[in-house]
Protein backbone atom coordinates (compact mmCIF):
# COMPACT_ATOMS: atom_id res chain seq x y z
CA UNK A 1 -5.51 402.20 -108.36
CA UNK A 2 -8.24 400.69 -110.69
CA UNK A 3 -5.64 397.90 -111.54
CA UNK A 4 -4.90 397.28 -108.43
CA UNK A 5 -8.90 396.60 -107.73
CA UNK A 6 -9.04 395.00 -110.66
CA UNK A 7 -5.98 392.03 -110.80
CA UNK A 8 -7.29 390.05 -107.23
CA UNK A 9 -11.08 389.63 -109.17
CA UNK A 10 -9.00 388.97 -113.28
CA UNK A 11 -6.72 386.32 -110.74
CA UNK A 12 -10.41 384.44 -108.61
CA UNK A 13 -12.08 384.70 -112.21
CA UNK A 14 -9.06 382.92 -114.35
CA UNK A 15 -8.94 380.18 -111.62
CA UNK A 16 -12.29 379.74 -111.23
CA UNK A 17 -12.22 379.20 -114.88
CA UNK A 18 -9.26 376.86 -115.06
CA UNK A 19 -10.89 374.91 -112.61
CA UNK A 20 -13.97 374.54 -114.68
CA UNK A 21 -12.19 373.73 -117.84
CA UNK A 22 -10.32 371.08 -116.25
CA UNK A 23 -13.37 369.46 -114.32
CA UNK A 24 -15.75 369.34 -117.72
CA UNK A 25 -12.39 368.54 -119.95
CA UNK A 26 -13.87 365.43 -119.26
CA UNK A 27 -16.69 367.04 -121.41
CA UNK A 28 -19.86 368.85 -120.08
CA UNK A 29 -21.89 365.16 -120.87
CA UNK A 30 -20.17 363.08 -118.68
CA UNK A 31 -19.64 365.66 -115.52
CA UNK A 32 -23.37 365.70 -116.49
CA UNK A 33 -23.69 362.21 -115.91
CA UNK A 34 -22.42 361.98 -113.03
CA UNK A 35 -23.97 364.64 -111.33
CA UNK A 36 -27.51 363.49 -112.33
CA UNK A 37 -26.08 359.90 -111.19
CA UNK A 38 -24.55 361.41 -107.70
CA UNK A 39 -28.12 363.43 -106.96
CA UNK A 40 -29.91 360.23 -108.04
CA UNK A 41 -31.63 362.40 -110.57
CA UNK A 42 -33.90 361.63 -113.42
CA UNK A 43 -34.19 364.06 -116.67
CA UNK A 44 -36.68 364.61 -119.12
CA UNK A 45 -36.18 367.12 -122.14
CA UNK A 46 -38.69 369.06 -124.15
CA UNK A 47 -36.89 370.23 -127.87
CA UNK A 48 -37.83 372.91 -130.01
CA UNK A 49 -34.96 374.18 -131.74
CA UNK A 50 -32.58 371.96 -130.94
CA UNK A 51 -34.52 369.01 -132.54
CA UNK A 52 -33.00 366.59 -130.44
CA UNK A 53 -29.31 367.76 -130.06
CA UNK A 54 -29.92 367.70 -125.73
CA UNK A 55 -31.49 364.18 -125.53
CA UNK A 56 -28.72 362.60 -128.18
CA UNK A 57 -26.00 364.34 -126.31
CA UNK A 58 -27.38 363.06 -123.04
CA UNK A 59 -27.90 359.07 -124.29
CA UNK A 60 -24.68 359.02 -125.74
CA UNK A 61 -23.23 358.32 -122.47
CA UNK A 62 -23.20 354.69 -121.68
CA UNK A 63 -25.73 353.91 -119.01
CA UNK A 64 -27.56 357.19 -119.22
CA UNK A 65 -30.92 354.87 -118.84
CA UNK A 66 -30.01 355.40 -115.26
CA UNK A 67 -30.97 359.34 -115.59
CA UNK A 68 -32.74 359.93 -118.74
CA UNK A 69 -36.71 359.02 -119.03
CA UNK A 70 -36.97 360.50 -122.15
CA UNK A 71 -36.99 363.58 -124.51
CA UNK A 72 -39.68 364.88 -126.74
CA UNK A 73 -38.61 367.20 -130.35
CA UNK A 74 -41.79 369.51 -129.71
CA UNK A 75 -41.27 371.86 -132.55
CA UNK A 76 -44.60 372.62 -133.39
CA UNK A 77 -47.18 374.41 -131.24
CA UNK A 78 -49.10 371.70 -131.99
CA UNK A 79 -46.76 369.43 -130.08
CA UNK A 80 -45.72 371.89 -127.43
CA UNK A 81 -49.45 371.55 -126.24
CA UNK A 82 -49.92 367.88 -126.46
CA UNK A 83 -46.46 366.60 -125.51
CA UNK A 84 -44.77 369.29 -123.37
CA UNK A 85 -48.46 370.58 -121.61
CA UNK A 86 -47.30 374.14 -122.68
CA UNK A 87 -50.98 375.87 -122.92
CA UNK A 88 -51.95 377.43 -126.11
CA UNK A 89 -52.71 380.92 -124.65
CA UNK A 90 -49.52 380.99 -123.46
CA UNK A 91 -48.20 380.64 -127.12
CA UNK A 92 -50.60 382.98 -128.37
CA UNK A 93 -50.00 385.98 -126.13
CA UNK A 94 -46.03 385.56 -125.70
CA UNK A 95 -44.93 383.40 -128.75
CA UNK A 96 -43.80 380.15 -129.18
CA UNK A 97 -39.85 381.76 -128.56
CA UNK A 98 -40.24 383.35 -125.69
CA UNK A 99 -38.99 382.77 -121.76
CA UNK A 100 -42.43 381.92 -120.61
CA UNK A 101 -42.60 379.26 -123.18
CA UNK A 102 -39.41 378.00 -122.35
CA UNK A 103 -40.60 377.50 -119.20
CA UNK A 104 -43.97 375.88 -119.49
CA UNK A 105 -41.93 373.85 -121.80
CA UNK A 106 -39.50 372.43 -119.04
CA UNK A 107 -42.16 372.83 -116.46
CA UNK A 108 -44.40 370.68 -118.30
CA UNK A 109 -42.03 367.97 -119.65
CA UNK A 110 -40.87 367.64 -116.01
CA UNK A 111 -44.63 366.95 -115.05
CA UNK A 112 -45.73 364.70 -117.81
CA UNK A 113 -42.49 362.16 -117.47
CA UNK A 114 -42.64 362.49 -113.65
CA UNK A 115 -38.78 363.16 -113.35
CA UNK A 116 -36.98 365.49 -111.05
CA UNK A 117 -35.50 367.78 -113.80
CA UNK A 118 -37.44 368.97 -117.05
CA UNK A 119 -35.09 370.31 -119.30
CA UNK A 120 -36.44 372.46 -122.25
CA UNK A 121 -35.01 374.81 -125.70
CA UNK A 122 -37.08 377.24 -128.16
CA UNK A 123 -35.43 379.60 -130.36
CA UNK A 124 -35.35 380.86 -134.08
CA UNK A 125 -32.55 378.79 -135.50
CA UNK A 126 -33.62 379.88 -139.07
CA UNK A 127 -32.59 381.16 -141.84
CA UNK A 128 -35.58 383.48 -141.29
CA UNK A 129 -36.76 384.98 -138.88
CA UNK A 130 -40.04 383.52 -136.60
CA UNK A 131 -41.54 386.75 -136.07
CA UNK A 132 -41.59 388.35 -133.52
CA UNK A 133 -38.61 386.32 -132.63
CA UNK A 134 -35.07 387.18 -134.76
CA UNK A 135 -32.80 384.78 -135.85
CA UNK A 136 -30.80 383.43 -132.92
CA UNK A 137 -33.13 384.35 -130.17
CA UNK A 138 -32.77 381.53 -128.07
CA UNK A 139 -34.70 380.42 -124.55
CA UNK A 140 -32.94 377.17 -122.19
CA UNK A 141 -34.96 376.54 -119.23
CA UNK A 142 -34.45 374.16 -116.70
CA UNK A 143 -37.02 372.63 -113.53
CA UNK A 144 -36.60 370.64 -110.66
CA UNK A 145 -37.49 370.94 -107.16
CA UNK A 146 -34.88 373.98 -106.54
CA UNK A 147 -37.08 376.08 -108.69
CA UNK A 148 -37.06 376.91 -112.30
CA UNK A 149 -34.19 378.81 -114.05
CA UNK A 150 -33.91 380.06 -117.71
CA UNK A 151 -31.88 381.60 -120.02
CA UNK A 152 -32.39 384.33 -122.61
CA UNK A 153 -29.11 383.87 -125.84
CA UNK A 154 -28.96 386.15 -128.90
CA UNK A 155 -26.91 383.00 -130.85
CA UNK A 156 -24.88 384.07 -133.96
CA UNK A 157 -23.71 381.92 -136.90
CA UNK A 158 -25.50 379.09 -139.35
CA UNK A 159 -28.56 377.33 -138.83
CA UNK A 160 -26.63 374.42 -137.33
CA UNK A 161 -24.72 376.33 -135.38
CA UNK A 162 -27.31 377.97 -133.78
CA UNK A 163 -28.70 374.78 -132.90
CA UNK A 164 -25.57 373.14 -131.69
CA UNK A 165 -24.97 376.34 -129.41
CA UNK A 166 -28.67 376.28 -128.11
CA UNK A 167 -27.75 372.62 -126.99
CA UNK A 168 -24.72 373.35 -125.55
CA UNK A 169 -26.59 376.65 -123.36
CA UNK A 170 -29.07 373.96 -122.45
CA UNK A 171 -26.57 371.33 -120.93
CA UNK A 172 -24.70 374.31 -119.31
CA UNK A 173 -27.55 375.71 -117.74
CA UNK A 174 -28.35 372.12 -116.65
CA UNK A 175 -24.92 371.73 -115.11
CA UNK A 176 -25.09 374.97 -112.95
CA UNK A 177 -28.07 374.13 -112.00
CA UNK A 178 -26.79 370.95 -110.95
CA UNK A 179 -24.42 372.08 -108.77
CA UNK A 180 -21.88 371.35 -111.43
CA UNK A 181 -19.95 374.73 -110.62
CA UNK A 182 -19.87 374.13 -106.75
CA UNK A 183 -18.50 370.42 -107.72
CA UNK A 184 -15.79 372.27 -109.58
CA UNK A 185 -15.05 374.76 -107.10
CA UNK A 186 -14.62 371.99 -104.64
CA UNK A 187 -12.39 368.97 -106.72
CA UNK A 188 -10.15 372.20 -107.68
């Protein structure tokens, strides 16, 4: 009986999934691209532990000066303050890897480049830890007018994997929050 419940959901989810693979085969950047170009949509990125990964990615399409204002490699405090408007206390009581500074960050970087989407990554890439935060504790967050979403990722592998993976979260994030999974639903 369970099986029987079961198959009609394994069946939606595997073409749901097919559908996805074959709509960002074209890779995650470009359907990227051209959803922030369809929506008339301008990006700005705040970078922690990423370190620029997003806003490379996202120029490396050709005419992404259509979409992209500009990104800013916050990774210190210091910098997460002055260039993302993240406030200090906010650091101090919750950490600088945390969701609320995730955010602030995306919130903020949103604000300051006067874009429609802030864009925004923080995590513990290491090879030590950043206390309280682990290694591979991982925040994306993403703003626009439709509100502010986030994600919480316990990454495994190398320091540059972690990072890579945080960017790739990131741009995913972005894309559902672009609509990019309707889009695929609908050219499927």
């Amino acid at each position: 009986m369970a099986e029987q419940e079961i198959k009609p959901i394994e069946v939606k989810l595997e073409d749901f999934f097919t559908k996805m693979l074959s709509a960002i085969g074209k890779t995650t950047d470009d359907e990227i691209a051209s959803l922030l170009r369809k929506g008339k949509s301008t990006i700005a990125v705040a970078e922690s532990v990423t370190g620029g990964l997003i806003s490379s990615r996202l120029t490396a399409i050709a005419g992404a000066s259509d979409y992209f204002i500009g990104g800013v490699v916050c990774y210190h405090n210091r910098s997460k303050v002055m260039d993302a408007g993240v406030s200090p206390s906010l650091i101090s009581k919750h950490g600088p890897v945390s969701r609320e500074v995730a955010v602030a960050m995306a919130e903020g970087i949103r604000k300051r480049m006067i874009t429609e989407i802030g864009l925004a990554s923080t995590g513990a890439a290491g090879p030590k830890p950043l206390p309280p935060a682990p290694v591979g504790l991982t925040f994306v967050a993403v703003s626009s007018s439709k509100g502010t979403d986030f994600k919480e990722l316990y990454l495994q592998g190398t320091r540059g994997e972690i990072r890579e993976k945080a960017a790739q979260a990131a741009l995913g994030l972005l894309w559902l929050h672009l609509g990019g999974e309707e889009e695929t639903l609908k050219s499927g």
